[in-house]
Structure formats: C-alpha cells, structure tokens
Protein backbone atom coordinates (compact mmCIF):
# COMPACT_ATOMS: atom_id res chain seq x y z
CA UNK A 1 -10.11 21.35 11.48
CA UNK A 2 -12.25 18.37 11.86
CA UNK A 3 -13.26 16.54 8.61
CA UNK A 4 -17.00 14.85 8.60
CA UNK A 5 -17.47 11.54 9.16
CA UNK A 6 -18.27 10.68 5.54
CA UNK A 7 -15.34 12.05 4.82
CA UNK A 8 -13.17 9.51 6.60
CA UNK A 9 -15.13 6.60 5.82
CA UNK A 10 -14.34 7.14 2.28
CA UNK A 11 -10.86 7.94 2.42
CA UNK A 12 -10.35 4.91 4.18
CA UNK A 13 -12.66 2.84 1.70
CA UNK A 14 -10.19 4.64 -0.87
CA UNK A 15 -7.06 3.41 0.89
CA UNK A 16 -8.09 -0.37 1.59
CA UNK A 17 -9.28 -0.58 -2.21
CA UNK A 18 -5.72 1.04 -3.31
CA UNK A 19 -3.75 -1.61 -1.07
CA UNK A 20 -5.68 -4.68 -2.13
CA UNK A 21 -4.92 -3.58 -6.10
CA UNK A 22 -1.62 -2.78 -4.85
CA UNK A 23 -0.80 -6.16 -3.84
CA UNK A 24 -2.67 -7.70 -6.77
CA UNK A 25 -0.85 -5.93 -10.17
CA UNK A 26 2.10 -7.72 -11.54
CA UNK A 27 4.70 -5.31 -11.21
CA UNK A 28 4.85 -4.94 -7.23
CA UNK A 29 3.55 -8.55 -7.26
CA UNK A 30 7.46 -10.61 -6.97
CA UNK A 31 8.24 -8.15 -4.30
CA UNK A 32 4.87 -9.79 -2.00
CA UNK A 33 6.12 -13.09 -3.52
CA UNK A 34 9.74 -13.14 -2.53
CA UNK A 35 8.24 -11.82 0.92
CA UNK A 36 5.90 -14.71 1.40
CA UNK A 37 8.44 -17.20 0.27
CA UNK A 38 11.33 -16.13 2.56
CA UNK A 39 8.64 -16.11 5.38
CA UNK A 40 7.73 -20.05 4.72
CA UNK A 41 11.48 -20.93 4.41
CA UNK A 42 11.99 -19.06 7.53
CA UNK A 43 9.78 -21.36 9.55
CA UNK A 44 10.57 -24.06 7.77
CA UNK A 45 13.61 -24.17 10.81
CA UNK A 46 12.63 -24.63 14.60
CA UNK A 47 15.93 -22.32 15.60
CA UNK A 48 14.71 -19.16 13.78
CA UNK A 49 16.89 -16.34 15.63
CA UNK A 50 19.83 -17.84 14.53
CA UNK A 51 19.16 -18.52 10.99
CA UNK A 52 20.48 -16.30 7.66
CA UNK A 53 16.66 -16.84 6.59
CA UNK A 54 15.49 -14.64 9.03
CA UNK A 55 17.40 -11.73 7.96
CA UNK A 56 16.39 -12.75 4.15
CA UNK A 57 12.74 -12.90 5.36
CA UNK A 58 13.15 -9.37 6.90
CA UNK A 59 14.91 -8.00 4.53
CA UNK A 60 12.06 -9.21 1.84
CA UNK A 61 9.57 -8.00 4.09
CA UNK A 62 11.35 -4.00 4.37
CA UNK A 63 11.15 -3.97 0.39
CA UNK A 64 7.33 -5.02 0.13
CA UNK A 65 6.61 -2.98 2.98
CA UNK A 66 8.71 0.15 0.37
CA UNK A 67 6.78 -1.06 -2.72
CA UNK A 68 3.37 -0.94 -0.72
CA UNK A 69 4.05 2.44 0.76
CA UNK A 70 5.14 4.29 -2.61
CA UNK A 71 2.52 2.94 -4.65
CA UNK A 72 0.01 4.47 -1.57
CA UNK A 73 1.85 7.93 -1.48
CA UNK A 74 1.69 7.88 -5.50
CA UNK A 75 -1.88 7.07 -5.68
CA UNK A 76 -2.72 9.55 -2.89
CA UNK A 77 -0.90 11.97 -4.50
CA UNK A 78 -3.00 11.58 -7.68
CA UNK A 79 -6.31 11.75 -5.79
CA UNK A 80 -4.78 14.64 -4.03
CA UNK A 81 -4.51 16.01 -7.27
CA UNK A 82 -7.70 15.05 -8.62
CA UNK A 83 -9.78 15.96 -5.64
CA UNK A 84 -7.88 19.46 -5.77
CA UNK A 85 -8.93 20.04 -9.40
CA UNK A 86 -12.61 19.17 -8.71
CA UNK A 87 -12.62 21.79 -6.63
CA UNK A 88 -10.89 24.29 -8.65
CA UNK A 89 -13.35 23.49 -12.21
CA UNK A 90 -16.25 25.71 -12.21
CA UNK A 91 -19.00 23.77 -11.13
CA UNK A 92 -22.33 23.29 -13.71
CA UNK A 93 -24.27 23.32 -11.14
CA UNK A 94 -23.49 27.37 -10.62
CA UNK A 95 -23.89 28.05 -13.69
C-alpha cells in the first residue's frame, strides 16, 4: 500500500514540528543540555579517544537521543490515536 504524496509531506511536516518542540520544553530540555555541554568539554582536549569525557559525552548523547525518541513514539502514538478516531466519528458531512 502506497500512501499519496500529501500524505507524506505532512507526516513529515508533523514529525520535524514534534522534534523542534521536543527539544525546546523544559522537561527533556537538561537532557539536550548535559549533551551539548559534555560535547564542548569533550573537545575542549586535542587527545579525545583517550579521554573519560568522551565516554561522558556519549553517554549524554544515548540519553537525549532516548528522551527524543520517546517523546516522538508518544506523540505519534497520540496522533495515531487521534487520526484513528477521525476516522471512526461519523462524519457531518454524510449526514
């Protein structure tokens, strides 16, 4: 099953306006901080491969990359559900 092409365009609109609020609301917000931070301090060294900070960056960088992806599956999961129940309501239209 192919979906149209307006179809994709705004799913994707959906999904790059989710990630940008995402990364802006306070609550997943120290999780992008910490990341950035750890990142800065990493290359704040010239021997990086060596350094504790890399693993601290990386390891910063695996829980943003967790906060970003459940607060996508969550929001998809409530336009799933929202989408779903559009379809379902009797229309006014057919009325």
């Amino acid at each position: 099953m192919s979906f149209p092409t307006w179809f994709k365009e705004t799913i994707q609109g959906r999904l790059v306006e989710v990630s940008a609020k995402i990364e802006h609301q306070s609550e997943p917000r120290l999780a992008f901080d910490e990341e950035r931070e750890a990142f800065q301090e990493l290359f704040a060294s010239m021997d990086i491969a060596h350094k504790p900070e890399f693993e601290i960056w990386e390891d910063k960088l695996s829980i943003k990359h967790s906060v970003l992806y459940e607060r996508l599956y969550l929001q998809g999961l409530k336009d799933g559900t929202q989408l779903a129940h559009s379809f379902n309501a009797p229309s006014v239209l057919s009325e």
